[in-house]
N, C-alpha and C. Protein backbone atom coordinates (compact mmCIF):
# COMPACT_ATOMS: atom_id res chain seq x y z
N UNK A 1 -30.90 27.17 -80.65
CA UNK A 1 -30.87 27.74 -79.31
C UNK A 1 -31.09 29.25 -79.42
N UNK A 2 -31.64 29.84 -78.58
CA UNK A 2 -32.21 31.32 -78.56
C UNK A 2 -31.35 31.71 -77.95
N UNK A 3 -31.00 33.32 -78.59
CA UNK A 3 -30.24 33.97 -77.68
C UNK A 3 -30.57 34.65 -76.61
N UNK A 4 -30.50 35.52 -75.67
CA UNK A 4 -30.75 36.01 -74.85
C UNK A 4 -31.24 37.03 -75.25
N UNK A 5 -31.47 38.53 -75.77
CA UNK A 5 -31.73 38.62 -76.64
C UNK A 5 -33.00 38.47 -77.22
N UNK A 6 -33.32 37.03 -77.74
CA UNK A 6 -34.44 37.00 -78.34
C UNK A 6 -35.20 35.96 -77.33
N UNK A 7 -34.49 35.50 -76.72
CA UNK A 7 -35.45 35.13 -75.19
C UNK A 7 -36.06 36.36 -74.41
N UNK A 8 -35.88 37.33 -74.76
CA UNK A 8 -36.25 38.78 -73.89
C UNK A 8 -37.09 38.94 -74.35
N UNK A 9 -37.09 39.28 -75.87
CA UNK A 9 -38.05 39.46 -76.84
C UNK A 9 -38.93 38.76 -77.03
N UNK A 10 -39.40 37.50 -77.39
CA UNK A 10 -40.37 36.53 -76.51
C UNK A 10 -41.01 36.80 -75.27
N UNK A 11 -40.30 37.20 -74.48
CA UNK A 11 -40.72 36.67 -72.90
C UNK A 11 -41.80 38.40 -73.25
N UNK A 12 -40.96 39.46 -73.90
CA UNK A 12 -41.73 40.94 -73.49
C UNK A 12 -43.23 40.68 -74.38
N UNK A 13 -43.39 40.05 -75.60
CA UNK A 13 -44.35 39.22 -76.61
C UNK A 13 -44.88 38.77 -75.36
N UNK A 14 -45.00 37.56 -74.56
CA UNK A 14 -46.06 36.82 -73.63
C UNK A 14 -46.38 37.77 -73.26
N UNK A 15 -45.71 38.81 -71.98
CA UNK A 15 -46.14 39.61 -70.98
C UNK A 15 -47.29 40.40 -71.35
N UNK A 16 -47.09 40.98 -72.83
CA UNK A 16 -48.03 42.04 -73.17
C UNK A 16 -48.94 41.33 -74.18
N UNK A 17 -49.39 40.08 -74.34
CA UNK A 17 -49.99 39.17 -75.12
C UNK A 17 -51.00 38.99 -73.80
N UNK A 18 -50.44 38.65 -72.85
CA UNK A 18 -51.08 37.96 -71.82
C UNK A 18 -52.02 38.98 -71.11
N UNK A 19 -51.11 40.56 -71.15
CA UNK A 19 -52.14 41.26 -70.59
C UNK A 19 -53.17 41.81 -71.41
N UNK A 20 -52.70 42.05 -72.86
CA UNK A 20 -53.98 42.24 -73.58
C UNK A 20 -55.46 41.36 -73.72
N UNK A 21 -54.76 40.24 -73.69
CA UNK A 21 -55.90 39.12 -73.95
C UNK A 21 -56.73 38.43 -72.24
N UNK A 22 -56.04 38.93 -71.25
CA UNK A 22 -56.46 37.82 -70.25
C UNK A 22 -57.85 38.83 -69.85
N UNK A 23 -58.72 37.48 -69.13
CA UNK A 23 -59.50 38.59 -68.23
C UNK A 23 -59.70 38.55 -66.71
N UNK A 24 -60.20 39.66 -66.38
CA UNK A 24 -60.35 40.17 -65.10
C UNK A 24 -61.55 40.43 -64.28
N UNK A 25 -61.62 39.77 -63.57
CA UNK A 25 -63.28 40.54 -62.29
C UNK A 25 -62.91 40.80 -61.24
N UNK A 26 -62.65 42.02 -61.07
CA UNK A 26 -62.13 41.90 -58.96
C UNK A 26 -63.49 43.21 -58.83
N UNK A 27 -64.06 42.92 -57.48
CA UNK A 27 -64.99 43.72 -57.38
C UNK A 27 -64.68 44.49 -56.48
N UNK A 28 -65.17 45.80 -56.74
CA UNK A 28 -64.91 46.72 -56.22
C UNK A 28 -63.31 47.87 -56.30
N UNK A 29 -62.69 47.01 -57.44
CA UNK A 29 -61.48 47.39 -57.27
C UNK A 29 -60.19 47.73 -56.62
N UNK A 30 -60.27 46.38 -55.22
CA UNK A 30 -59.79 46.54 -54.74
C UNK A 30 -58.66 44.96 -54.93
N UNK A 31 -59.20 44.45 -55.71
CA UNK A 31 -58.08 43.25 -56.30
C UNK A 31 -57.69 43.32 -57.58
N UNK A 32 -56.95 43.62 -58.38
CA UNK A 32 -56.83 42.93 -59.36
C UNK A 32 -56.22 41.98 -59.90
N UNK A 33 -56.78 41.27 -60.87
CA UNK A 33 -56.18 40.00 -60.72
C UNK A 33 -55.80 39.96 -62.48
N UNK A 34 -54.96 39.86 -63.23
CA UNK A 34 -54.47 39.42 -64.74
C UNK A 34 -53.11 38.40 -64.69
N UNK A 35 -52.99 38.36 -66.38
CA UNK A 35 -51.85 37.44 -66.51
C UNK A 35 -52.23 35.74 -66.54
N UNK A 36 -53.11 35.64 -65.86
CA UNK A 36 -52.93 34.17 -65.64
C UNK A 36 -52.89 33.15 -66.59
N UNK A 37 -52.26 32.17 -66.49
CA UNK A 37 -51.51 31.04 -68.09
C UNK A 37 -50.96 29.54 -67.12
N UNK A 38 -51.17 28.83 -67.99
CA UNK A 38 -50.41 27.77 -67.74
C UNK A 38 -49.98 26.99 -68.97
N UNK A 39 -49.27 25.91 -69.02
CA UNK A 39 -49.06 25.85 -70.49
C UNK A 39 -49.94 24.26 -70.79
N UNK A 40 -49.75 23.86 -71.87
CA UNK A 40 -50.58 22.44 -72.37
C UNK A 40 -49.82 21.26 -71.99
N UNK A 41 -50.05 20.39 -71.96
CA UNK A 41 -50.39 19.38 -71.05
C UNK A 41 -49.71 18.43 -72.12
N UNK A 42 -48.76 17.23 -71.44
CA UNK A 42 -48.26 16.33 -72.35
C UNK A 42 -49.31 14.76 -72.08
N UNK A 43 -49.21 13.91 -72.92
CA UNK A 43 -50.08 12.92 -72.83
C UNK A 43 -49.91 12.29 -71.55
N UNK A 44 -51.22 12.00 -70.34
CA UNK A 44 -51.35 11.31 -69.40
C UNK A 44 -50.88 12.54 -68.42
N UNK A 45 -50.24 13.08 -68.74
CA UNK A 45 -49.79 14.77 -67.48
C UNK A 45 -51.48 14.87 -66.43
N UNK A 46 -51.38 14.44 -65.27
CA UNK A 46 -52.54 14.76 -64.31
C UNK A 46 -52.14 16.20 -63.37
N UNK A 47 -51.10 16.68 -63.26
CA UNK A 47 -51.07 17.74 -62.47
C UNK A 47 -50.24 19.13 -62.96
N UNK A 48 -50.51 20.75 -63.23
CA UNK A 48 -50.10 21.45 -63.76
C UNK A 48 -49.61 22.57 -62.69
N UNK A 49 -48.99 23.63 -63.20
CA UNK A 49 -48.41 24.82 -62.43
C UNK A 49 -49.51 25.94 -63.26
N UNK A 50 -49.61 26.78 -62.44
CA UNK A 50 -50.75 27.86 -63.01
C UNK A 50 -49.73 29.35 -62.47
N UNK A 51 -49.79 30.23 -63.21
CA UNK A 51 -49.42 31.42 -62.96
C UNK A 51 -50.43 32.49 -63.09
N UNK A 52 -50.04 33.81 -61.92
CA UNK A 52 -51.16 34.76 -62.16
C UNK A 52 -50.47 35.90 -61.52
N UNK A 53 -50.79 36.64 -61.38
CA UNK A 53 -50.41 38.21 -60.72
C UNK A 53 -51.81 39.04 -59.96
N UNK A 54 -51.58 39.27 -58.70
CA UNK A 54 -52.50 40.20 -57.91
C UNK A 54 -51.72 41.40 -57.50
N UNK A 55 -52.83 41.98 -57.45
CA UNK A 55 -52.43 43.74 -57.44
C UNK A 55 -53.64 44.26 -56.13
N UNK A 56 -52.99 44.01 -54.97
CA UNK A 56 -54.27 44.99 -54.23
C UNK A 56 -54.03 46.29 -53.97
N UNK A 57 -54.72 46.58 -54.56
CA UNK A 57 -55.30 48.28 -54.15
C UNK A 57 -56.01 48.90 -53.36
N UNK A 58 -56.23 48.35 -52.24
CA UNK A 58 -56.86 48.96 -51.18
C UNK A 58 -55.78 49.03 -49.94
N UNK A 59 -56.19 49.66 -48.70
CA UNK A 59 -55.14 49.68 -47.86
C UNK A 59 -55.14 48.82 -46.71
N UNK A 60 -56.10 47.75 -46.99
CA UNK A 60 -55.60 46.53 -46.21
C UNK A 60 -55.18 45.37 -47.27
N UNK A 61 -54.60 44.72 -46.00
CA UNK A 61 -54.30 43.17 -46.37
C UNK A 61 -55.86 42.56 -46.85
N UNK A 62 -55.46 41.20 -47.97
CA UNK A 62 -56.30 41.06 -48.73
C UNK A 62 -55.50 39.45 -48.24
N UNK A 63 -56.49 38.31 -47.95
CA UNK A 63 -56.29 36.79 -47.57
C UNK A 63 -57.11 36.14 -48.58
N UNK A 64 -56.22 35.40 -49.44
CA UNK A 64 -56.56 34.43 -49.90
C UNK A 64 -57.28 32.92 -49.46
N UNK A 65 -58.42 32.30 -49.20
CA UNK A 65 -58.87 30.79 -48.78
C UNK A 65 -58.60 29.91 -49.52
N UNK A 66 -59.02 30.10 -50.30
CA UNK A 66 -59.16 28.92 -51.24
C UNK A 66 -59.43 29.27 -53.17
N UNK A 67 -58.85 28.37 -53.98
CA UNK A 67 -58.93 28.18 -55.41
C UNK A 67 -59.77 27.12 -55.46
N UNK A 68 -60.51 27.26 -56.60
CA UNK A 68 -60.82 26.05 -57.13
C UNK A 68 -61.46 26.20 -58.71
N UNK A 69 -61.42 25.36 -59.31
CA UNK A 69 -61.43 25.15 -61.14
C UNK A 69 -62.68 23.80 -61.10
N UNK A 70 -63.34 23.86 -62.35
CA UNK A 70 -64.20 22.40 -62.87
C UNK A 70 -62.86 21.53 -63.61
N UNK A 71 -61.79 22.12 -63.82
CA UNK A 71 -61.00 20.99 -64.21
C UNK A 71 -60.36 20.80 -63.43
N UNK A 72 -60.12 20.68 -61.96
CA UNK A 72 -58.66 20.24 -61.13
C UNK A 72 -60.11 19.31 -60.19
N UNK A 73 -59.34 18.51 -59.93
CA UNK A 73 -60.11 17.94 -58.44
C UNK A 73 -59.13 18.67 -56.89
N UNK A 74 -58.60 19.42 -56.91
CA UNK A 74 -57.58 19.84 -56.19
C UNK A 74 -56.80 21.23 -56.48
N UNK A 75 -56.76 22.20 -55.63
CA UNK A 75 -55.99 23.54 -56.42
C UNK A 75 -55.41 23.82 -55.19
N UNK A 76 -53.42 24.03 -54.52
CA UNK A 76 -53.06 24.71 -53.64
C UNK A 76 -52.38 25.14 -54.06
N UNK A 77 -51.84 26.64 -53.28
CA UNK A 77 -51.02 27.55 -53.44
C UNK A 77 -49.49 26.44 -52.80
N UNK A 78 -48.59 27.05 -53.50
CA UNK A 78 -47.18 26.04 -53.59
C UNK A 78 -46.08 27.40 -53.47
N UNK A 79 -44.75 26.76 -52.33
CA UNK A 79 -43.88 27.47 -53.22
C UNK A 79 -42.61 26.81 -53.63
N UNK A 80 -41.90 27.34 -53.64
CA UNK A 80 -40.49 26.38 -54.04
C UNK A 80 -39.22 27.76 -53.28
N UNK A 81 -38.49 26.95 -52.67
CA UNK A 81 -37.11 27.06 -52.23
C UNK A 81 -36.08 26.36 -52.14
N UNK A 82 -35.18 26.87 -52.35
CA UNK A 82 -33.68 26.43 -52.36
C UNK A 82 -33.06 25.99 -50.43
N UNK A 83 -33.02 24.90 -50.67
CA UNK A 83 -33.02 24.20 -49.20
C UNK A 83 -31.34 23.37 -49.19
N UNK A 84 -30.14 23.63 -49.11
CA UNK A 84 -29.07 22.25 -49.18
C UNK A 84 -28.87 22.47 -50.66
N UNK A 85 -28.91 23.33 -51.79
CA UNK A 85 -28.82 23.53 -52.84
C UNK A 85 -29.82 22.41 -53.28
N UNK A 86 -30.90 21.83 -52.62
CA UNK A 86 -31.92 21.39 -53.40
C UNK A 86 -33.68 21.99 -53.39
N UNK A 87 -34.04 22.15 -54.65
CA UNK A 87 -34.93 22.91 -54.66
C UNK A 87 -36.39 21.99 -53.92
N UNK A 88 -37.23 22.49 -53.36
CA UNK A 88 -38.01 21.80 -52.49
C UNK A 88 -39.82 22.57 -52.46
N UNK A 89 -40.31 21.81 -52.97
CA UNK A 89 -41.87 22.15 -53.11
C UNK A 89 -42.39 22.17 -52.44
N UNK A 90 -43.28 23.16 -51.56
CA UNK A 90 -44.29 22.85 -50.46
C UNK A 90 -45.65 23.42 -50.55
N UNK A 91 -46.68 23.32 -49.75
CA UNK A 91 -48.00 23.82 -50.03
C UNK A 91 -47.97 25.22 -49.37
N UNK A 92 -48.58 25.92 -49.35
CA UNK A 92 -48.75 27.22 -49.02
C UNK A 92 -49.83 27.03 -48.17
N UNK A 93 -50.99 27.58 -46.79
CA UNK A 93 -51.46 27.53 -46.12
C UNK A 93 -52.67 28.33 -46.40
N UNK A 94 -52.19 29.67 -46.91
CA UNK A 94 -52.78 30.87 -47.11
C UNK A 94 -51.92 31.79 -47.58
N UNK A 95 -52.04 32.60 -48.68
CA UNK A 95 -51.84 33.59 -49.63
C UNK A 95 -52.36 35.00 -48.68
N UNK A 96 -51.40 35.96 -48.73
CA UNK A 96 -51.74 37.21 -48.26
C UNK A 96 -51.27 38.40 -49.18
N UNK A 97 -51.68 39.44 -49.45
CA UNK A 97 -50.98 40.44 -50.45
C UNK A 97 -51.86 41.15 -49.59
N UNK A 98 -50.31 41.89 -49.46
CA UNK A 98 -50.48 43.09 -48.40
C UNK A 98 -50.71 44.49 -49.13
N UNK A 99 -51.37 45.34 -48.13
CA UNK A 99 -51.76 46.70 -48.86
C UNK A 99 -51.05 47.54 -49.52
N UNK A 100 -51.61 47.88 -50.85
CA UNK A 100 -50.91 48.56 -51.79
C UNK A 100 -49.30 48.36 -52.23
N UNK A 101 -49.85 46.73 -52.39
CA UNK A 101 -48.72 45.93 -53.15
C UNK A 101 -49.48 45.06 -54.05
N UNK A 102 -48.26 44.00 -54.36
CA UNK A 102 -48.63 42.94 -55.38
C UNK A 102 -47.93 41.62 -55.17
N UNK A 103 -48.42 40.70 -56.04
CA UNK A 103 -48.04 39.01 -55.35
C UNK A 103 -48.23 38.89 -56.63
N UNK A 104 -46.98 38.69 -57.08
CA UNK A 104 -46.34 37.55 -58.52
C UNK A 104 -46.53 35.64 -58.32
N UNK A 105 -47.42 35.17 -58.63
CA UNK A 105 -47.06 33.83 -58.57
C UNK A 105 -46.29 33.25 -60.41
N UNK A 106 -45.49 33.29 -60.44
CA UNK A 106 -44.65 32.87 -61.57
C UNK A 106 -43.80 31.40 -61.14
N UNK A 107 -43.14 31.23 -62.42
CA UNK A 107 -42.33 29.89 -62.36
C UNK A 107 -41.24 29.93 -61.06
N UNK A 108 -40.59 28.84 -60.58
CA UNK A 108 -39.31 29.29 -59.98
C UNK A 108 -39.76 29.80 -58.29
N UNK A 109 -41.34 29.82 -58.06
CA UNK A 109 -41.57 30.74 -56.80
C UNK A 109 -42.57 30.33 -56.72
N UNK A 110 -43.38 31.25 -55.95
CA UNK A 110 -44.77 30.46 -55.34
C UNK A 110 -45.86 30.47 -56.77
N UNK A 111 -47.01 29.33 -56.43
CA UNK A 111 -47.31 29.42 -57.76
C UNK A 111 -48.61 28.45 -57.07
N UNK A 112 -49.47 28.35 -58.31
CA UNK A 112 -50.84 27.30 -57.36
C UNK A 112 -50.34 25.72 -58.81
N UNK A 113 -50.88 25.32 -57.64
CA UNK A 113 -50.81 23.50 -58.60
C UNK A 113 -51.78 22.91 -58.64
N UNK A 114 -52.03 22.57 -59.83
CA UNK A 114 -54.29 21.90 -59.68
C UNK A 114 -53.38 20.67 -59.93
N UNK A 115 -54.26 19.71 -59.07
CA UNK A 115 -53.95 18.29 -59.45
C UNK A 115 -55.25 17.36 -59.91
N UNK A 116 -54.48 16.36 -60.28
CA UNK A 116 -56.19 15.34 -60.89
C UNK A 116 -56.80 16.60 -62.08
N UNK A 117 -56.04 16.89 -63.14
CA UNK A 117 -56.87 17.60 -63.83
C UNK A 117 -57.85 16.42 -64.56
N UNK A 118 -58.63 17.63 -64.97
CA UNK A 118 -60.12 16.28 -65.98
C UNK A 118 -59.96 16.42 -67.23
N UNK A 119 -58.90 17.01 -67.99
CA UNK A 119 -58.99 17.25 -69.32
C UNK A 119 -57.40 17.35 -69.80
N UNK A 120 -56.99 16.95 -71.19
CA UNK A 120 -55.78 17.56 -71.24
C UNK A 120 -56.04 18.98 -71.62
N UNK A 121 -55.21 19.78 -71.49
CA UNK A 121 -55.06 21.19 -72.01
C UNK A 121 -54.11 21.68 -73.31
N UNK A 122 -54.91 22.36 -74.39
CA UNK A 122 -54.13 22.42 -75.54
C UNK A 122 -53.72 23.88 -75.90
N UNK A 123 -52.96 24.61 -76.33
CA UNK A 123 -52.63 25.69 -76.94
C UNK A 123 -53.84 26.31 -77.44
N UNK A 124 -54.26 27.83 -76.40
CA UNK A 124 -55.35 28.40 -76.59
C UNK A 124 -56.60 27.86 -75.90
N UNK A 125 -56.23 26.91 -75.47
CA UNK A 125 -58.03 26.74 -74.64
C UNK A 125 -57.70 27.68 -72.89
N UNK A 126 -58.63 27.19 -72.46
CA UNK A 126 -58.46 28.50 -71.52
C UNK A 126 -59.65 27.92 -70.61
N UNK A 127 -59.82 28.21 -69.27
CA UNK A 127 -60.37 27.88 -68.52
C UNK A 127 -60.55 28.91 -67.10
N UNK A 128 -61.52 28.63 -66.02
CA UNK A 128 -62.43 29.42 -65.49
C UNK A 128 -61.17 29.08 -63.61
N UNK A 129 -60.84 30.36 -63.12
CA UNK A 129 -60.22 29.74 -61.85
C UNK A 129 -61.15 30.81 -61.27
N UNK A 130 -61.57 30.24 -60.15
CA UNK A 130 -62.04 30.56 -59.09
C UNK A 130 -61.49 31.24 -57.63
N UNK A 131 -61.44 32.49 -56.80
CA UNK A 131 -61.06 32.59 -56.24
C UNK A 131 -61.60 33.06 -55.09
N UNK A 132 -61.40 32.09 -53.98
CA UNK A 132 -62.24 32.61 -52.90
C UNK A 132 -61.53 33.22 -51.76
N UNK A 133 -61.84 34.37 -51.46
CA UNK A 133 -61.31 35.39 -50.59
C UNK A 133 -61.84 34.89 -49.02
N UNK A 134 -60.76 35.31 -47.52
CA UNK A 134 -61.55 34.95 -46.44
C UNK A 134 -62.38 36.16 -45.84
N UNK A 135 -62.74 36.94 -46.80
CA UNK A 135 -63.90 38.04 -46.12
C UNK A 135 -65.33 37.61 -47.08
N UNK A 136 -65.35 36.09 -47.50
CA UNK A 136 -66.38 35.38 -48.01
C UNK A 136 -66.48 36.24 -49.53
N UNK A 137 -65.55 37.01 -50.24
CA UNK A 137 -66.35 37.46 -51.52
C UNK A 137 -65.24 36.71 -52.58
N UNK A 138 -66.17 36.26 -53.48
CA UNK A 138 -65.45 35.64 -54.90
C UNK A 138 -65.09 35.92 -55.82
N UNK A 139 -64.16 35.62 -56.71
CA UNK A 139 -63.27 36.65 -57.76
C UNK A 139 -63.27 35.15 -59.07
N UNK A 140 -62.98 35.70 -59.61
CA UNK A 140 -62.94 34.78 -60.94
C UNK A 140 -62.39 35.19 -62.01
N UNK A 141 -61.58 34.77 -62.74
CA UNK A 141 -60.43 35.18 -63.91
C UNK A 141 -60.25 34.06 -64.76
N UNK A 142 -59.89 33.75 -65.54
CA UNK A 142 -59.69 33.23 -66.68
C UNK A 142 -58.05 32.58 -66.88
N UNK A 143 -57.76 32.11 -67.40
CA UNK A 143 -56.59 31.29 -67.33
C UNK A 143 -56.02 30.59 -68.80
N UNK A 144 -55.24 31.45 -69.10
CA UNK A 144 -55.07 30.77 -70.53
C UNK A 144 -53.84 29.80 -70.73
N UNK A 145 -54.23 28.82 -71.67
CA UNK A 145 -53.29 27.24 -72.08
C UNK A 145 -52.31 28.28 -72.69
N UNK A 146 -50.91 28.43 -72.85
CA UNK A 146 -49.93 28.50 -73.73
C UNK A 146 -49.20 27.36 -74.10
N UNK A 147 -48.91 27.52 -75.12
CA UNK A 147 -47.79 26.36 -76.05
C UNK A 147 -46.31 25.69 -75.45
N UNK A 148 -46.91 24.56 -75.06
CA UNK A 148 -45.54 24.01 -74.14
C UNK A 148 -44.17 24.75 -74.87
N UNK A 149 -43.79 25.02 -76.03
CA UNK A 149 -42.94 25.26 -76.47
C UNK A 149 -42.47 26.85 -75.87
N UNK A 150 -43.20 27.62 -75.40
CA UNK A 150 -42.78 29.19 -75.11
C UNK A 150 -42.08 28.51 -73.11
N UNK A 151 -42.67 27.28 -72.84
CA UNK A 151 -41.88 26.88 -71.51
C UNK A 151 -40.95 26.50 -71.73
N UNK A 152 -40.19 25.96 -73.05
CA UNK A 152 -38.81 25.30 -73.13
C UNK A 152 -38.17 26.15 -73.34
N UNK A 153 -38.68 27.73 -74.37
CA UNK A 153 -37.77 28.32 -74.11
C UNK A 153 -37.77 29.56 -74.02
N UNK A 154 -38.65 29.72 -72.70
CA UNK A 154 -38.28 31.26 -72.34
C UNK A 154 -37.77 31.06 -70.71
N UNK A 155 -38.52 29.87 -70.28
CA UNK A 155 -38.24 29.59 -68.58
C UNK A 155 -37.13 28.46 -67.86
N UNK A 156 -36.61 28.33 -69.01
CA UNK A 156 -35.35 27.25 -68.71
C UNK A 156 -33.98 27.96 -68.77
C-alpha cells in the first residue's frame, strides 16, 4: 500500500510526464488544450473515461459541440455528482469554459466517455480526439493510454 506521500509523488510524476509528452493544436491561441490520458483497457472493457484540461485564453466564452475519435463509436461529455450520498453519472449537453479560465475534466467530475470502443487500449498507445467547437472550428489533441496500475493507485 502507498503512502500518501508517495501517492503525491506519483501523481506530481503523471502531471509533469503528461505535460511534457502530450500534444497540442488550438488555433489561434485562444484554446489550449493538454494533459489528455486515459488508462488501458481490461479484456472485453467496451467503454472508457478520458481526461483532459482546457485553458481559454481569449475573452470570450468558448462552447464545446461535439468529440469524436476513429476508436469510439460514441464520445459525451459526463459528469458525476453526489445525489442521496449516491454518486450518479449523467451526460453533459454542452461544455462551456468561460473567458480567461479553465475546465479540468479529471476523475471524480466531469469527464468525456467514448463508448463502443474498436480496439483494446494498451500502456503507451495513444490516440487522435477530435474536437469540435460551435463557432464551426476544429481542434485536435492526442490522448495518451496510461497503465491501469497508476489508476489503482493514485485515484482510489
Amino acid at each position: 500500500m502507498l503512502t500518501l506521500e508517495k501517492k503525491v509523488k506519483h501523481l506530481l510524476f503523471l502531471f509533469f510526464f503528461i505535460l511534457l509528452f502530450s500534444s497540442v493544436k488550438a488555433e489561434k491561441k485562444q484554446l489550449a488544450i493538454h494533459g489528455g490520458y486515459t488508462f488501458e483497457t481490461r479484456e472485453g472493457q467496451k467503454n472508457i473515461a478520458v481526461y483532459l484540461s482546457f485553458f481559454n485564453v481569449s475573452s470570450e466564452k468558448i462552447k464545446i459541440k461535439e468529440f469524436s475519435s476513429e476508436i469510439a463509436e460514441k464520445i459525451e461529455p459526463h459528469e458525476m455528482k453526489l445525489v442521496n450520498d449516491i454518486v450518479k453519472m449523467k451526460a453533459v449537453d454542452e461544455l462551456t469554459i468561460e473567458p480567461k479560465s479553465e475546465l479540468f475534466l479529471q476523475p471524480g467530475g466531469t469527464h468525456l466517455m467514448l463508448f463502443n470502443i474498436k480496439k483494446p487500449l494498451r500502456d503507451n498507445d495513444s490516440f487522435e480526439l477530435t474536437i469540435e467547437l460551435k463557432n464551426k472550428k476544429t481542434l485536435k489533441t492526442e490522448i495518451m493510454v496510461l497503465n491501469k496500475d497508476l489508476r489503482n493507485n493514485l485515484l482510489n
